[in-house]
C-alpha atoms as a PDB file:
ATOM      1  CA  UNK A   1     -12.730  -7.624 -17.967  1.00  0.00           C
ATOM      2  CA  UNK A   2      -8.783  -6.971 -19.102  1.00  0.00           C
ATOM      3  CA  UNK A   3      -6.543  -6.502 -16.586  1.00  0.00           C
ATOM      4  CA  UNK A   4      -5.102  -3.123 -16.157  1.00  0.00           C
ATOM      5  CA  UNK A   5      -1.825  -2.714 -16.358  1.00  0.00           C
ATOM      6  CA  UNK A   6      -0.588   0.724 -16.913  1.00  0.00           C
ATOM      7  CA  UNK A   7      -1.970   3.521 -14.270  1.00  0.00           C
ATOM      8  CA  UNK A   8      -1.502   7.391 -14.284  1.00  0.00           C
ATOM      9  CA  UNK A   9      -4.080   9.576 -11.547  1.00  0.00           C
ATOM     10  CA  UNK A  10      -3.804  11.508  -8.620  1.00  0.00           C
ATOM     11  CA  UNK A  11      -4.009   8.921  -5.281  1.00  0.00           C
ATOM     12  CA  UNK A  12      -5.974  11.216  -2.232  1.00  0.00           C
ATOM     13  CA  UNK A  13      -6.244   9.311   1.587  1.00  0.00           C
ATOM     14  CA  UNK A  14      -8.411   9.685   4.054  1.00  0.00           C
ATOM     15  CA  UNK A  15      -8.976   7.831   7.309  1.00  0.00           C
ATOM     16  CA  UNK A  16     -12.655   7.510   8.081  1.00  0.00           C
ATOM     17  CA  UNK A  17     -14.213   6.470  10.972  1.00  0.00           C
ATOM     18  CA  UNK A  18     -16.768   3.391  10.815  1.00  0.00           C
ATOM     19  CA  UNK A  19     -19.947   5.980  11.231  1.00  0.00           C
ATOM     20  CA  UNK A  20     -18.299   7.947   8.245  1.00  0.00           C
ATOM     21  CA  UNK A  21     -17.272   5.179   6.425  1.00  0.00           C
ATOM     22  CA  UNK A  22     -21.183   4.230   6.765  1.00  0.00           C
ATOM     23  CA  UNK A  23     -22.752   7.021   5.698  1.00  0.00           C
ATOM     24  CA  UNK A  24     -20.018   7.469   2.750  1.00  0.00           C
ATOM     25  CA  UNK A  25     -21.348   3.831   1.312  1.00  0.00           C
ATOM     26  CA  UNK A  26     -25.030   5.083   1.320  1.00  0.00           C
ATOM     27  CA  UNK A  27     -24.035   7.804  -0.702  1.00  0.00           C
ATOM     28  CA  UNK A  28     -22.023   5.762  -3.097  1.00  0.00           C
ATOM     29  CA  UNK A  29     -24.307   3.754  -3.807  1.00  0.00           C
ATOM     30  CA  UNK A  30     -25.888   6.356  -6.443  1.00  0.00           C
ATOM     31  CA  UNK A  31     -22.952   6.893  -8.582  1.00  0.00           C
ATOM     32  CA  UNK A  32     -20.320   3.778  -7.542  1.00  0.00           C
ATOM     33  CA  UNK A  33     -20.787   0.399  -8.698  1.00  0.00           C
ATOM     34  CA  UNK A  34     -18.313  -2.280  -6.367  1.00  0.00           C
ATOM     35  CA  UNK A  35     -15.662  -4.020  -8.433  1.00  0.00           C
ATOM     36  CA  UNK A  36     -16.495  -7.663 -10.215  1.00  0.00           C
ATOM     37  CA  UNK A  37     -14.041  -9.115  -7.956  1.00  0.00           C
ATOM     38  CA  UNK A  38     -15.780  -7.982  -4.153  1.00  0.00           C
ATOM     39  CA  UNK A  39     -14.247  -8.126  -1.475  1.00  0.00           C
ATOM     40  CA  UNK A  40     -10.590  -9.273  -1.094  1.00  0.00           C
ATOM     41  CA  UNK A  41      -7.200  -9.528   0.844  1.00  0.00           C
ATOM     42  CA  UNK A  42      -4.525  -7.865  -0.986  1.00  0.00           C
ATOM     43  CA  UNK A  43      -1.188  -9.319   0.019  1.00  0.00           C
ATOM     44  CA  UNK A  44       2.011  -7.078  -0.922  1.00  0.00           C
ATOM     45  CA  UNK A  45       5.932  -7.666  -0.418  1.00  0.00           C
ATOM     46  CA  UNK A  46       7.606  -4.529  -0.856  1.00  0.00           C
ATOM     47  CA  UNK A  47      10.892  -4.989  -2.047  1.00  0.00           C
ATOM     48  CA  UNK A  48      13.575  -2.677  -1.121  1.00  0.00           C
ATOM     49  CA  UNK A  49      17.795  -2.589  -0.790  1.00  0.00           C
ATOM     50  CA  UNK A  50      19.411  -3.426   2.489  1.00  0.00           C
ATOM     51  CA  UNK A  51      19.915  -0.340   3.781  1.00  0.00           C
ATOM     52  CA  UNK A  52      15.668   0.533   2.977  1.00  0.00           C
ATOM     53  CA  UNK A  53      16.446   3.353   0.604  1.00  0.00           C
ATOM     54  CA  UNK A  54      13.672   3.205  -1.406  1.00  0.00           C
ATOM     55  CA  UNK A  55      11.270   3.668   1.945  1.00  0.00           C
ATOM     56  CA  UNK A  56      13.861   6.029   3.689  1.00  0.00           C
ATOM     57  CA  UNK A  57      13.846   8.537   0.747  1.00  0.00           C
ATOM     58  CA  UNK A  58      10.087   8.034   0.645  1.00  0.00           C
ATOM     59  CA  UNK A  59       9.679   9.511   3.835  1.00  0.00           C
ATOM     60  CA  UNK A  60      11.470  12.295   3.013  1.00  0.00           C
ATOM     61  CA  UNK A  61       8.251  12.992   0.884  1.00  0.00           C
ATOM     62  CA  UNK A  62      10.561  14.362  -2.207  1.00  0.00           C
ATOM     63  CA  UNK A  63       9.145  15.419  -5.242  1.00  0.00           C
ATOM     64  CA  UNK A  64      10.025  11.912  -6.663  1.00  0.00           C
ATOM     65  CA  UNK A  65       9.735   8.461  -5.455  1.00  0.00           C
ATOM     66  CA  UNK A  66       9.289   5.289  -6.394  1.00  0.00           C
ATOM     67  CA  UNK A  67       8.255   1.590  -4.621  1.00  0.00           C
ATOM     68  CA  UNK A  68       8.781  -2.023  -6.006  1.00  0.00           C
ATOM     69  CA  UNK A  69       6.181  -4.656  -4.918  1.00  0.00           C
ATOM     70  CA  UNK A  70       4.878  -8.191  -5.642  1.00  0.00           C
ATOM     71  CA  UNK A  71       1.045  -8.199  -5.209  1.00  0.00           C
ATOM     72  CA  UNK A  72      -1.232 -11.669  -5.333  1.00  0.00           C
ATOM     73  CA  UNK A  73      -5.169 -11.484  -3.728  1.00  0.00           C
ATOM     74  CA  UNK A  74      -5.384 -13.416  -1.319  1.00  0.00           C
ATOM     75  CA  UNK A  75      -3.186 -16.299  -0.400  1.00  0.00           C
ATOM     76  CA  UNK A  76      -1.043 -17.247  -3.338  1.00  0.00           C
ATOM     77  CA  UNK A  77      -1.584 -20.548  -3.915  1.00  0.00           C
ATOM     78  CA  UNK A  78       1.430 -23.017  -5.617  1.00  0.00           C
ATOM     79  CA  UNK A  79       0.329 -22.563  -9.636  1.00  0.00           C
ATOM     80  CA  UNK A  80      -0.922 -19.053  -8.970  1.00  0.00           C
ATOM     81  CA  UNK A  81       0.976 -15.970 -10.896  1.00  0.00           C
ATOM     82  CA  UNK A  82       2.127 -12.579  -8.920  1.00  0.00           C
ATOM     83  CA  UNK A  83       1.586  -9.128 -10.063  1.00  0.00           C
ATOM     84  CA  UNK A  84       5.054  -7.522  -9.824  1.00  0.00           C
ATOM     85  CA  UNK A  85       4.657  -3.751  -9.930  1.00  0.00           C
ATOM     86  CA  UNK A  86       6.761  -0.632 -10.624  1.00  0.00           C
ATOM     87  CA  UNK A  87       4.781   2.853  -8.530  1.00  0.00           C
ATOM     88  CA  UNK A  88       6.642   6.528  -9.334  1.00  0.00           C
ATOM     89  CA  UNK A  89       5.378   9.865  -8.122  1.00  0.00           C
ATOM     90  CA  UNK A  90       6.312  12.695  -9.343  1.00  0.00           C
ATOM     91  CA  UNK A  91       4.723  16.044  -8.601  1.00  0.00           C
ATOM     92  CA  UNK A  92       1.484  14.721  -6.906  1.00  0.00           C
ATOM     93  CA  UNK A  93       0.940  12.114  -9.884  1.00  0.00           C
ATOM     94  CA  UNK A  94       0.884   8.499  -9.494  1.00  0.00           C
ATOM     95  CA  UNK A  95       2.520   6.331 -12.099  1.00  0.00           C
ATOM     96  CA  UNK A  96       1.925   2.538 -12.198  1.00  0.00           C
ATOM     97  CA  UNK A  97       2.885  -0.275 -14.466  1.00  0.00           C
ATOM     98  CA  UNK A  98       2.704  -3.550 -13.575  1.00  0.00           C
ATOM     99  CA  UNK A  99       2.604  -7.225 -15.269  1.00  0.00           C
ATOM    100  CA  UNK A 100       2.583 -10.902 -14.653  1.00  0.00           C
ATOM    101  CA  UNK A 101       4.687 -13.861 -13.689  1.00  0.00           C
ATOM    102  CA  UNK A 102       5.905 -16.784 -11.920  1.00  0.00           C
ATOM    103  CA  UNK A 103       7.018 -16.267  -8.514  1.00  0.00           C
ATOM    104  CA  UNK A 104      10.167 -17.352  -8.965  1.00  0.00           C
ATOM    105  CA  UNK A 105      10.544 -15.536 -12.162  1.00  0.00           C
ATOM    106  CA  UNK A 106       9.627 -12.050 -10.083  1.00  0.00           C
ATOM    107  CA  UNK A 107      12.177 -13.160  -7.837  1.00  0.00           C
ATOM    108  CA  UNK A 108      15.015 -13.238 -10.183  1.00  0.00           C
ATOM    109  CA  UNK A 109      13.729 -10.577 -12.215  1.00  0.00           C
ATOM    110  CA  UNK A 110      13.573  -7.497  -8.921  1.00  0.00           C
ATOM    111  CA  UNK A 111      17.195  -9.328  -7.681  1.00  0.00           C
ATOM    112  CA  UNK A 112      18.772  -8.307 -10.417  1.00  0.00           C
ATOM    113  CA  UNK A 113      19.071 -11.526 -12.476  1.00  0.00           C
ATOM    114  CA  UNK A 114      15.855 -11.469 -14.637  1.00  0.00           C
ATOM    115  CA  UNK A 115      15.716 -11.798 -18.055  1.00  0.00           C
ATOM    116  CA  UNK A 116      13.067  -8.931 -19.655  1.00  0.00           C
ATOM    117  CA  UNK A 117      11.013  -9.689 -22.267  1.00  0.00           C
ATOM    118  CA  UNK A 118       8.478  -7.045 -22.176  1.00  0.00           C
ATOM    119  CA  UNK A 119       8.701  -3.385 -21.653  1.00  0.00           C
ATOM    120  CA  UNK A 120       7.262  -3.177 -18.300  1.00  0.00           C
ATOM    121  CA  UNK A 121       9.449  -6.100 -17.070  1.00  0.00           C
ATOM    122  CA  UNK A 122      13.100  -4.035 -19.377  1.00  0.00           C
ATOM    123  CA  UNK A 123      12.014  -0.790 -16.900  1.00  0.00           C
ATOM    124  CA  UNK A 124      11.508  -3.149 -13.568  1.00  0.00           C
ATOM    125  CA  UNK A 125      14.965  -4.462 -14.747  1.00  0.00           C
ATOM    126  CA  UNK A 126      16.571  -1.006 -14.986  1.00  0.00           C
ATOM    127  CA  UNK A 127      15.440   0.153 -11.685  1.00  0.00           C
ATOM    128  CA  UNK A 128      15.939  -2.682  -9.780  1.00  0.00           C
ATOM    129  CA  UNK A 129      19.784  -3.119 -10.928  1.00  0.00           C
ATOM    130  CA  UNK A 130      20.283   0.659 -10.774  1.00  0.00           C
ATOM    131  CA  UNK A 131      20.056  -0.250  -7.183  1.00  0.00           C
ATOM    132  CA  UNK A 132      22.412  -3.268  -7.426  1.00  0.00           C
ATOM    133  CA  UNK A 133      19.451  -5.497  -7.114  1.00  0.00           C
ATOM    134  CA  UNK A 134      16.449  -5.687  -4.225  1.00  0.00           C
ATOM    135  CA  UNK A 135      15.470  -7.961  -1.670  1.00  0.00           C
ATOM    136  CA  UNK A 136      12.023  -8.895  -0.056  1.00  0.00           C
ATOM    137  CA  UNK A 137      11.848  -5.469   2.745  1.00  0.00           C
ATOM    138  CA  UNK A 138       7.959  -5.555   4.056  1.00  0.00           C
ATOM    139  CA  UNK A 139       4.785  -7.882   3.820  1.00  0.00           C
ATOM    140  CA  UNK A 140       1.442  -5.375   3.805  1.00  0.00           C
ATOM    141  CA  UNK A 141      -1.884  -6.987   3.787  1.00  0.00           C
ATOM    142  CA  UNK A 142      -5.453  -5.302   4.173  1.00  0.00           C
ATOM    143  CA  UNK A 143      -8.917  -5.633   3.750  1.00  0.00           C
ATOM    144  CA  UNK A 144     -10.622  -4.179   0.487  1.00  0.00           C
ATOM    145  CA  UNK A 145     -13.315  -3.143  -0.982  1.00  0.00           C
ATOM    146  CA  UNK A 146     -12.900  -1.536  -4.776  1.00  0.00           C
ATOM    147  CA  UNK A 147     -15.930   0.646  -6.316  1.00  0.00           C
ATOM    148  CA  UNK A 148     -15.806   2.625  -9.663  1.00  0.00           C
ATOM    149  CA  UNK A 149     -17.945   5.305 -10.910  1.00  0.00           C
ATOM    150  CA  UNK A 150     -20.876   3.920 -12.850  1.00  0.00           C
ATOM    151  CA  UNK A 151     -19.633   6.594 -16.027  1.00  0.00           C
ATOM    152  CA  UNK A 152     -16.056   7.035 -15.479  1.00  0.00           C
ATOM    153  CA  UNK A 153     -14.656   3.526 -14.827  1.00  0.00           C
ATOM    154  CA  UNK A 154     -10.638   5.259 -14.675  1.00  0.00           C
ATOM    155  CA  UNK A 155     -12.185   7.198 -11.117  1.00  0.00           C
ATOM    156  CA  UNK A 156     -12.272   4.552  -8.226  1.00  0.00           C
ATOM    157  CA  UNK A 157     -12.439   4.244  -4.302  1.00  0.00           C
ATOM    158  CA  UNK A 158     -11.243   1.665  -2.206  1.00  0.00           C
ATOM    159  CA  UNK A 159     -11.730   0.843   1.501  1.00  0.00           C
ATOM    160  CA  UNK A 160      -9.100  -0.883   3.779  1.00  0.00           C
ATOM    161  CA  UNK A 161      -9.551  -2.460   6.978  1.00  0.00           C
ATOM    162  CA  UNK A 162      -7.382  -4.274   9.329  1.00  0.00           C
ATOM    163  CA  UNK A 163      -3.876  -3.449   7.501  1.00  0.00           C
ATOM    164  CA  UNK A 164      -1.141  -5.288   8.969  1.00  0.00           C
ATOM    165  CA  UNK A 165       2.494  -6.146   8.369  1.00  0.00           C
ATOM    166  CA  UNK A 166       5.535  -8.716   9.498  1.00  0.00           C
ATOM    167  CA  UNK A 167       8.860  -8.751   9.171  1.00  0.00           C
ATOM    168  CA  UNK A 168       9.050 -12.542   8.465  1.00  0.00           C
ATOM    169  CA  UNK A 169       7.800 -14.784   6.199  1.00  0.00           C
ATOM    170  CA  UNK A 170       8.489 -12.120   3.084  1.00  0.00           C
ATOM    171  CA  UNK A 171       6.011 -14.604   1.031  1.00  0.00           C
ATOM    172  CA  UNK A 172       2.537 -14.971  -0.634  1.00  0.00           C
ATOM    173  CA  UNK A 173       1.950 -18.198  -0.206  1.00  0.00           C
ATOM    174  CA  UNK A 174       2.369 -18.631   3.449  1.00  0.00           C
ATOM    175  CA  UNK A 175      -0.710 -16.835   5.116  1.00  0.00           C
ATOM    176  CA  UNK A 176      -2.215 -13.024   5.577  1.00  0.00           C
ATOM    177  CA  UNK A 177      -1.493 -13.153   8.915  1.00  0.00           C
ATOM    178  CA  UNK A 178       0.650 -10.637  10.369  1.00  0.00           C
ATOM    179  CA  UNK A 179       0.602  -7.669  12.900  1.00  0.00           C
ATOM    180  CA  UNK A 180      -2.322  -4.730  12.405  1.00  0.00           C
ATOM    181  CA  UNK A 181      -1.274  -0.850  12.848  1.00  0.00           C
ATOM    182  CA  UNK A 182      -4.620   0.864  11.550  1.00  0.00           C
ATOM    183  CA  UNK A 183      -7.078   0.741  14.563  1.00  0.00           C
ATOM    184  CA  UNK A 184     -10.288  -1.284  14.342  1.00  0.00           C
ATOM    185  CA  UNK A 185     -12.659   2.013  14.109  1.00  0.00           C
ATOM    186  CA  UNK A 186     -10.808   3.666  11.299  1.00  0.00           C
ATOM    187  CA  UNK A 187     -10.955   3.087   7.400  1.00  0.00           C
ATOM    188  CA  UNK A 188      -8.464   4.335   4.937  1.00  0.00           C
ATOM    189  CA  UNK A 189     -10.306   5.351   1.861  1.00  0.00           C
ATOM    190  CA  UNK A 190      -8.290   5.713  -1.185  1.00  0.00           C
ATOM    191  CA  UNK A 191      -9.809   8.174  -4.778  1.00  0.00           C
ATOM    192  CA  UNK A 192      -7.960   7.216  -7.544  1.00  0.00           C
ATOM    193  CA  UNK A 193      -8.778  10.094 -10.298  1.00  0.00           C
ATOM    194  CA  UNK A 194      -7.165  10.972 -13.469  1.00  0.00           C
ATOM    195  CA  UNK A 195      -8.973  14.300 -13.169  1.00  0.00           C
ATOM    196  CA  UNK A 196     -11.139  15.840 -10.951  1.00  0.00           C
ATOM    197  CA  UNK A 197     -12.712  14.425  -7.833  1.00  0.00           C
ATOM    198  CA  UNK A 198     -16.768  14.339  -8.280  1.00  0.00           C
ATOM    199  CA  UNK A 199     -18.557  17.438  -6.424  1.00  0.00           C
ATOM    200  CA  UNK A 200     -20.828  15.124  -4.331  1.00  0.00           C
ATOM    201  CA  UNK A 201     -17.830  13.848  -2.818  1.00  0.00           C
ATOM    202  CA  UNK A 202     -16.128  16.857  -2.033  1.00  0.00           C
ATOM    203  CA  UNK A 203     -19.046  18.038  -0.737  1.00  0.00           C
ATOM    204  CA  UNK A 204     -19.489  15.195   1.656  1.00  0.00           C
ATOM    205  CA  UNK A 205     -15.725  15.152   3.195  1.00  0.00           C
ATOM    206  CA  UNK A 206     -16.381  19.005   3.846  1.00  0.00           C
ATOM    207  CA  UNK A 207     -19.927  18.237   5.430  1.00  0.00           C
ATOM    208  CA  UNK A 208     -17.748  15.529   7.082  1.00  0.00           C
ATOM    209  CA  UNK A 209     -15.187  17.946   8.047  1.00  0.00           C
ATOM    210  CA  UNK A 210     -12.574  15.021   6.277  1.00  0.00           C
ATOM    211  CA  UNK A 211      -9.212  15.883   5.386  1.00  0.00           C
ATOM    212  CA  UNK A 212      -6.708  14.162   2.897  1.00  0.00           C
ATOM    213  CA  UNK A 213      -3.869  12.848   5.160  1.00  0.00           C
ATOM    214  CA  UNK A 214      -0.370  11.132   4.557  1.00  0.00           C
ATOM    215  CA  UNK A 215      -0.561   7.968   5.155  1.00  0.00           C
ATOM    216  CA  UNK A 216       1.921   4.989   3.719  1.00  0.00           C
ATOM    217  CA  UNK A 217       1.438   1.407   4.202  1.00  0.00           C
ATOM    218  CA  UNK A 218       5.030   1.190   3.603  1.00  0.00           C
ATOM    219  CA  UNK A 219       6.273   3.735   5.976  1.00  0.00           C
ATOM    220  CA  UNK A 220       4.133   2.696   8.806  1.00  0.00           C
ATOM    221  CA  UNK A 221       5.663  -0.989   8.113  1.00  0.00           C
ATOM    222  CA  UNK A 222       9.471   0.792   8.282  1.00  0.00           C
ATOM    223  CA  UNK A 223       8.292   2.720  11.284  1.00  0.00           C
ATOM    224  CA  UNK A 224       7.187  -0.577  13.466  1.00  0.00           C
ATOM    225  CA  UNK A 225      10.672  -2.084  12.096  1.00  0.00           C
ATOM    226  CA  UNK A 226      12.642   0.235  13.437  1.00  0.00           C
ATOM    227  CA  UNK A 227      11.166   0.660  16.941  1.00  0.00           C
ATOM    228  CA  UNK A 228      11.297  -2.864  17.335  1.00  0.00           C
ATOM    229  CA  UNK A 229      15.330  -2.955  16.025  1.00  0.00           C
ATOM    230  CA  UNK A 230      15.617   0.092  18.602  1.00  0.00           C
ATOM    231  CA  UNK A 231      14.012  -1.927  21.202  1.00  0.00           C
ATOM    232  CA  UNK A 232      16.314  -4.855  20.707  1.00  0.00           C
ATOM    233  CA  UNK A 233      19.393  -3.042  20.531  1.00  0.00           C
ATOM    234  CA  UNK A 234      18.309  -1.467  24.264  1.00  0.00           C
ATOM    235  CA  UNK A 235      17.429  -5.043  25.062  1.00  0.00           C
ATOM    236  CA  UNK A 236      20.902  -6.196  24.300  1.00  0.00           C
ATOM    237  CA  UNK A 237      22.398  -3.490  26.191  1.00  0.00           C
ATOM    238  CA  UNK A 238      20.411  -3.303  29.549  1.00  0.00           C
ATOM    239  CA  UNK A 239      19.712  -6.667  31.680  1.00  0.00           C
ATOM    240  CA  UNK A 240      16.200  -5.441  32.719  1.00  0.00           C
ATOM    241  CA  UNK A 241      13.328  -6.695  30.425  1.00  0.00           C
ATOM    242  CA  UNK A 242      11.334  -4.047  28.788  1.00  0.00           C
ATOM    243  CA  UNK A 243       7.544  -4.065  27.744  1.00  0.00           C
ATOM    244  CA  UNK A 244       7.374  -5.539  24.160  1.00  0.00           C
ATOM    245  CA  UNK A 245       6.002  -2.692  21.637  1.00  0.00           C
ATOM    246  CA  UNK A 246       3.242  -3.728  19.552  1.00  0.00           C
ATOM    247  CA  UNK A 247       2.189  -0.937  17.385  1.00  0.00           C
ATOM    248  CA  UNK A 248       2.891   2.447  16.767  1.00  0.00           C
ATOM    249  CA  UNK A 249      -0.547   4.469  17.986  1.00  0.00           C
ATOM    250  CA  UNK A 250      -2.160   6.157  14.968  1.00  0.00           C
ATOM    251  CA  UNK A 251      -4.465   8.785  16.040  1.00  0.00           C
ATOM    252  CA  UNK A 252      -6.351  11.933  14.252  1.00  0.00           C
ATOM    253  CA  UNK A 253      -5.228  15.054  14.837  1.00  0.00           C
ATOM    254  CA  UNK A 254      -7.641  18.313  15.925  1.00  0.00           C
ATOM    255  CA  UNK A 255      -6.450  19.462  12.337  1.00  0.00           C
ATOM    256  CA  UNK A 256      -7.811  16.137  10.491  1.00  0.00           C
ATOM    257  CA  UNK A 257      -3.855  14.939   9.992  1.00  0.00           C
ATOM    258  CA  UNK A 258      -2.707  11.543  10.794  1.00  0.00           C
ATOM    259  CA  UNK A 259      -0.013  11.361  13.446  1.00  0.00           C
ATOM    260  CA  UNK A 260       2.084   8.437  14.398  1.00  0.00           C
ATOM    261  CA  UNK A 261       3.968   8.634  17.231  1.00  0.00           C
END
């Protein structure tokens, strides 16, 4: 199968609980078929400028945004290429492009001293030095499982466990291991549609009583960073030891919203 590499649908979230999650898969298994790859490890270094504008104005949740990442599945072994994508929303809409190359050539290319040769990589180009270049921000990592609709192949759902980030080691090829922020019980379940979301689903997230949340890999990495730069700078300041922080608590709301504290 050909490797996608231009994207435009609406992205929904929902966390699901693993009894949910459960009785979601029994369902899907009369109109999803699970991708030709299976199961994987997607590993993600979000790239950003030093001052984390991209993710700062994210959070802001403006009309427009956009993210800069390096992608490889799994482990990135030595000879293995990296998929270096360019994400934009804009008015609810998700807009991806994406493409191919070295490792080192990605590296050049998002600091700023690439040289383009295809379209994708001339508009990764212009945004990246439009910033004055970016550097390696945030590695993401997760458990997932990919389905698409047995006759709509564009409409797709994906299932993440155990997603995790570090502030170190801003590599693929290193390992996956890093520190988790979604809870053990909960699922985020991504539907990626270019249209309209099937009726037997809707119907079961009502049944469910299931609610689309807001939920960013990205700005739940940012949001660990900065408690643990707040809790070093209080560290530096005070002489007695305080408890180490080790995630931020992720909870759902009576009104089906994620909260982080």
């Amino acid at each position: 199968m050909a490797v996608q590499l231009n994207f435009k649908r609406y992205e929904i979230k929902y966390l699901l609980t693993s009894e949910q999650r459960d009785r979601l898969r029994i369902l899907m298994d009369r109109y999803m078929v699970p991708d030709e790859w299976g199961p994987s490890t997607v590993c993600n270094v979000y790239y950003d400028t030093p001052s984390r504008m991209l993710v700062r104005r994210s959070s802001e949740h403006p009309d427009y945004k956009e993210k800069v990442r390096v992608r490889s599945y799994g482990v990135r072994k030595p000879s293995d290429p990296v998929f270096v994508e360019l994400k934009k929303k804009y008015d609810g809409v998700v807009y991806k492009r994406r493409c191919t190359m070295s490792a080192q050539r990605a590296a050049n290319l998002l600091a700023g001293h690439g040289d383009p040769q295809t379209q994708i990589e001339r508009e990764l180009d212009f945004t990246c030095k439009r910033y004055g270049g970016l550097e390696p921000a945030f590695f993401i990592a997760y458990d997932r499982e990919a389905f698409y609709a047995a006759d709509d192949h564009e409409f797709r759902m994906t299932f993440d466990k155990r997603v995790r980030t570090r502030d170190y080691d801003l590599r693929l090829d290193v390992t996956d291991r890093a520190e988790q922020f979604l809870d053990d019980d909960l699922t985020l379940l991504e539907v990626k549609a270019g249209g309209a979301v099937p009726l037997w689903l809707v119907e079961f997230l009502s049944g469910e009583g299931i609610y689309k949340v807001r939920f960013s890999k990205v700005g739940m990495a940012w949001q660990m960073q900065l408690k643990k730069m707040l809790a070093r700078h209080r560290n530096e300041r005070v002489s007695v030891a305080l408890p180490e922080w080790r995630s931020v608590p992720a909870t759902l709301s009576t009104a089906g919203k994620f909260v982080c504290a």
